[in-house]
Protein backbone atom coordinates (compact mmCIF):
# COMPACT_ATOMS: atom_id res chain seq x y z
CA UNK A 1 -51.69 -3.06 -70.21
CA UNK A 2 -52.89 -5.03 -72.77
CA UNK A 3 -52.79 -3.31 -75.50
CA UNK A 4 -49.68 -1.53 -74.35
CA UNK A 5 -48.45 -5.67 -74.87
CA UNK A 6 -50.10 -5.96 -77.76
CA UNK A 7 -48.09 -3.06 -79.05
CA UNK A 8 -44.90 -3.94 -78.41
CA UNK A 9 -44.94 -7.36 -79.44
CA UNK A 10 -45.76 -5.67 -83.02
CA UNK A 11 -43.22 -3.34 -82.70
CA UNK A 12 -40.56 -5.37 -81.16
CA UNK A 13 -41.39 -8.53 -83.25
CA UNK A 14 -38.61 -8.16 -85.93
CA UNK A 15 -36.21 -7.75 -83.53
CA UNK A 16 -37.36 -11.34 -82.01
CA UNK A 17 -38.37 -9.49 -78.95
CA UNK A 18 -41.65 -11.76 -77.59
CA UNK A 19 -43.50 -9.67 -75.39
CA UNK A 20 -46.32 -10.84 -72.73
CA UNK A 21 -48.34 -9.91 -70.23
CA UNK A 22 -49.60 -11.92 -66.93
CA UNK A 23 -53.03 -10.95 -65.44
CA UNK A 24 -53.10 -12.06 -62.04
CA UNK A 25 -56.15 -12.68 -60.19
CA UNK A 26 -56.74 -13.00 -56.19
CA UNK A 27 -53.32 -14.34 -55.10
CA UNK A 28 -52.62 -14.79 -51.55
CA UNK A 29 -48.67 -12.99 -51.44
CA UNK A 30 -47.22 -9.96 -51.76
CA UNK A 31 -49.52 -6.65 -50.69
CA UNK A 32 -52.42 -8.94 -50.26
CA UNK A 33 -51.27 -11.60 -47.94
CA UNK A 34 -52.30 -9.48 -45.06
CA UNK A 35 -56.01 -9.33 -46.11
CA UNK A 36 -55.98 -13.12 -46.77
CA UNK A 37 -55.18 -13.76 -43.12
CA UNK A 38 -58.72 -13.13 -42.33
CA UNK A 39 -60.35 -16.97 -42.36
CA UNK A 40 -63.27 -15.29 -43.48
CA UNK A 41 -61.94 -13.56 -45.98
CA UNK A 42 -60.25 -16.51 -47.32
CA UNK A 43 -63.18 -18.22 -47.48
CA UNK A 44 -65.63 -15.84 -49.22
CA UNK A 45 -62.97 -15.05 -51.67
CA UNK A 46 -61.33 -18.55 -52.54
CA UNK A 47 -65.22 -19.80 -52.73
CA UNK A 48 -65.67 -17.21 -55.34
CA UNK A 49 -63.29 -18.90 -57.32
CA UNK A 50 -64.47 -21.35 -60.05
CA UNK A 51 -61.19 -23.71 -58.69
CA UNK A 52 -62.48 -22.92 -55.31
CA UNK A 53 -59.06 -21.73 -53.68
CA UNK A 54 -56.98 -18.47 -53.86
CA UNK A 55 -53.76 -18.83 -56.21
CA UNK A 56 -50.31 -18.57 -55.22
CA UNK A 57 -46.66 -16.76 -56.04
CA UNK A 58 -45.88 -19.80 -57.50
CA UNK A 59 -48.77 -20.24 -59.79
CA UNK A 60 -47.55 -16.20 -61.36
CA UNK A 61 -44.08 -17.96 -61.60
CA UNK A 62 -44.98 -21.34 -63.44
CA UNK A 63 -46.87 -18.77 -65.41
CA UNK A 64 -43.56 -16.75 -66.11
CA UNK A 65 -41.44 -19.84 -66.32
CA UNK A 66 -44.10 -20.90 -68.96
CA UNK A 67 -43.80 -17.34 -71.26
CA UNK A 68 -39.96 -17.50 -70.50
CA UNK A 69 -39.74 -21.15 -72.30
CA UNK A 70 -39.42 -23.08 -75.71
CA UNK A 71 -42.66 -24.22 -75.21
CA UNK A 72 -43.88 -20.40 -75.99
CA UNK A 73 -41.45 -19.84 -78.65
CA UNK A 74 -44.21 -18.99 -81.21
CA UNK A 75 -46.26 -16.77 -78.68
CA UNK A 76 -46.33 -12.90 -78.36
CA UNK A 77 -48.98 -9.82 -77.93
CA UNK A 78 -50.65 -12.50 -75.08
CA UNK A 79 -52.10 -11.55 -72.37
CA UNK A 80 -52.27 -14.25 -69.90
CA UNK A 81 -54.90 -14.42 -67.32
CA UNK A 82 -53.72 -16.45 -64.29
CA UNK A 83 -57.04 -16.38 -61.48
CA UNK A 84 -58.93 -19.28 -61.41
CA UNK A 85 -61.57 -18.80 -64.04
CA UNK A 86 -62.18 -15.77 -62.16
CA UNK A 87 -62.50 -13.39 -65.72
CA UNK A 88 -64.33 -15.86 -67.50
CA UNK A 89 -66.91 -16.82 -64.69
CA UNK A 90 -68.34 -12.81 -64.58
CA UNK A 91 -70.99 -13.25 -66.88
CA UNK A 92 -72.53 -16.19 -64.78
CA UNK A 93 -73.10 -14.32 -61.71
CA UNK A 94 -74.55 -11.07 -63.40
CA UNK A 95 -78.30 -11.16 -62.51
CA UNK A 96 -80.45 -12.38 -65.21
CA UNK A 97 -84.61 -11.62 -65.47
C-alpha cells in the first residue's frame, strides 16, 4: 500500500492530485469491536500501546480530516501511521542478549 501511494502521488502530482495513505493500528470499531469487548483483551492490547489505550474511529477521521485540509496542502506520497506508537515501539520489545 505504500508504495502503491507513493506511486500515485508521482504519477498523479501534475495533475494536483495529493495522494495518502492512513495506517491504522489497533482501533476499537468496525470488524474489531467485537474482539475488544473482551476486558481482557482490552487490557493486554491497549497496555501494549506506548499511549496505553486502544484508538478510536474518530482518531482515523481527525487523521482524514487532517490529509483532507489546507494544513496538508504541501503533502503527498505519505503514509500516515495512526496506532499509538505502536510501529515505532517494535524494536524495544525484540529480545536483546
Amino acid at each position: 500500500m505504500a508504495n502503491m501511494t507513493q506511486a500515485m502521488a508521482i504519477e498523479w502530482g501534475p495533475k494536483g492530485i495529493r495522494v495518502n495513505a492512513i495506517a491504522p493500528g489497533m482501533i476499537d470499531a468496525g470488524m474489531s469491536k467485537p474482539i475488544f469487548e473482551n476486558p481482557k483483551v482490552r487490557a493486554v492490547r491497549g497496555g501494549g500501546v506506548p499511549l496505553r489505550a486502544l484508538g478510536e474511529a474518530a482518531d482515523i477521521t481527525e487523521a482524514v480530516l487532517f490529509l483532507d485540509s489546507e494544513g496538508a496542502k504541501y503533502i503527498s506520497g505519505h503514509e500516515l501511521v495512526v496506532d499509538g506508537g505502536v510501529s515505532t515501539s517494535v524494536m524495544a520489545h525484540l529480545p536483546r542478549e
